[in-house]
C-alpha atoms as a PDB file:
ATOM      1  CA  UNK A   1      60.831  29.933  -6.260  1.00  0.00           C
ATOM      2  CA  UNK A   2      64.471  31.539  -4.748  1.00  0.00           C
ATOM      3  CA  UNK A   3      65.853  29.989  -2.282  1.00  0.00           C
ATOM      4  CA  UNK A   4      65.400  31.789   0.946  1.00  0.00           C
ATOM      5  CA  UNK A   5      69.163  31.531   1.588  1.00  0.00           C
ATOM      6  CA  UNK A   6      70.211  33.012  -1.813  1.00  0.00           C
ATOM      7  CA  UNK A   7      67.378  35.385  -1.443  1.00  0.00           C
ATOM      8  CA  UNK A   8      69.089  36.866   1.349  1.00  0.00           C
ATOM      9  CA  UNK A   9      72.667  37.205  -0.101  1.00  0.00           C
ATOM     10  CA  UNK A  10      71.123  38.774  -3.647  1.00  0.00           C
ATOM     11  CA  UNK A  11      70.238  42.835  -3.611  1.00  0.00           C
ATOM     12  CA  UNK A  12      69.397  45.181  -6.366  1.00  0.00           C
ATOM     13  CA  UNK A  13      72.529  45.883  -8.535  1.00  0.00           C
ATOM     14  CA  UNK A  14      71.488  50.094  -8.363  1.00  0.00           C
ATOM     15  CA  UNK A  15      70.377  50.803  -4.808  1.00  0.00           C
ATOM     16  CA  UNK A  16      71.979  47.576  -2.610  1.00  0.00           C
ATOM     17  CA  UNK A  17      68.507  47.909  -1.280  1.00  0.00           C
ATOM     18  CA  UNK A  18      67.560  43.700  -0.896  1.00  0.00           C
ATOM     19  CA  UNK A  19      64.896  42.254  -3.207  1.00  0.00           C
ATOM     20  CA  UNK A  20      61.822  40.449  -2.032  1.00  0.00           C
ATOM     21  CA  UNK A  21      59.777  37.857  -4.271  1.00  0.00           C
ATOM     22  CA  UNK A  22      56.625  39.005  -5.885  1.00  0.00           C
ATOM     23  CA  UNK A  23      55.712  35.983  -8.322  1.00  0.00           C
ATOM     24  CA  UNK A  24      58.522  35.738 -11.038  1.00  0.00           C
ATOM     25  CA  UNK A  25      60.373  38.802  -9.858  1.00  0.00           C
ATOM     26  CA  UNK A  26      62.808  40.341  -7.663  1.00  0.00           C
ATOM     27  CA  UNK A  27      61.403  43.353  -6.027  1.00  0.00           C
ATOM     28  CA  UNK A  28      63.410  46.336  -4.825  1.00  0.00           C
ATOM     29  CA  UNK A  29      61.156  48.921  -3.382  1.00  0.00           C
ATOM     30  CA  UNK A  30      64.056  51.378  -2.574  1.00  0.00           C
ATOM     31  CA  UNK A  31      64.540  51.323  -6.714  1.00  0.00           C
ATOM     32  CA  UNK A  32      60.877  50.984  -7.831  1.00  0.00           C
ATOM     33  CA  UNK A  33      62.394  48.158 -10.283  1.00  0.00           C
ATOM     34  CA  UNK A  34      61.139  44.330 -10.402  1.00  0.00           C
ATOM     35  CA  UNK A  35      64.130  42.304 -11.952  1.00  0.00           C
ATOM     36  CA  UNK A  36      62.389  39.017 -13.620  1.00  0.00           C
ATOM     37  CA  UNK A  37      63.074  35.738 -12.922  1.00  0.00           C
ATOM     38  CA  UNK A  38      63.876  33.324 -15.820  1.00  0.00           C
ATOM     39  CA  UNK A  39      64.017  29.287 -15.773  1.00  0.00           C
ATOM     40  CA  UNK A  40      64.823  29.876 -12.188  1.00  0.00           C
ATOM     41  CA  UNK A  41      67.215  32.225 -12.163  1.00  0.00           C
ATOM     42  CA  UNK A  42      67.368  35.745 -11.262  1.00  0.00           C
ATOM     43  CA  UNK A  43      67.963  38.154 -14.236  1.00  0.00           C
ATOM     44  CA  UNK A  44      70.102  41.413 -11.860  1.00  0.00           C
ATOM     45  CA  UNK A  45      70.042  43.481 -14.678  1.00  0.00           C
ATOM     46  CA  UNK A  46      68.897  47.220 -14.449  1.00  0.00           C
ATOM     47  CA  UNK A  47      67.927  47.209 -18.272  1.00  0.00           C
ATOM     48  CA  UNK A  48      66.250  44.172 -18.113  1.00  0.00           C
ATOM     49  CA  UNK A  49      64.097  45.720 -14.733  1.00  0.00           C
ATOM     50  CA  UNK A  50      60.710  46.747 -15.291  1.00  0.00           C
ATOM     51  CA  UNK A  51      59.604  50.174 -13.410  1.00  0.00           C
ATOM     52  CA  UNK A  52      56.834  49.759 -10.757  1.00  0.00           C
ATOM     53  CA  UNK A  53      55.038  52.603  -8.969  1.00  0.00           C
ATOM     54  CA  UNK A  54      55.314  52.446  -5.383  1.00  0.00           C
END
């Protein structure tokens, strides 16, 4: 789990939209991309996201 205060300092490297946690990923709804979280720490790259639908 991200800490709620770094949660709200980290947003989504291609819209600046901010991310919300959905299990073991960052969710950016603006983006449609869900940037995974790894050994605790948040993985803010665009080709690592995975597409979601909306």
């Amino acid at each position: 789990m991200i800490d709620e205060s770094l949660l709200k300092l980290l947003v989504c490297p291609q819209s600046k939209a901010p991310l919300k946690q959905v299990g073991d990923e960052l969710v950016c709804e603006e983006s449609a991309l869900a940037y995974p979280i790894v050994d605790d720490i948040p993985v803010l790259l665009v080709e690592e996201a995975r597409k979601i639908n909306q």
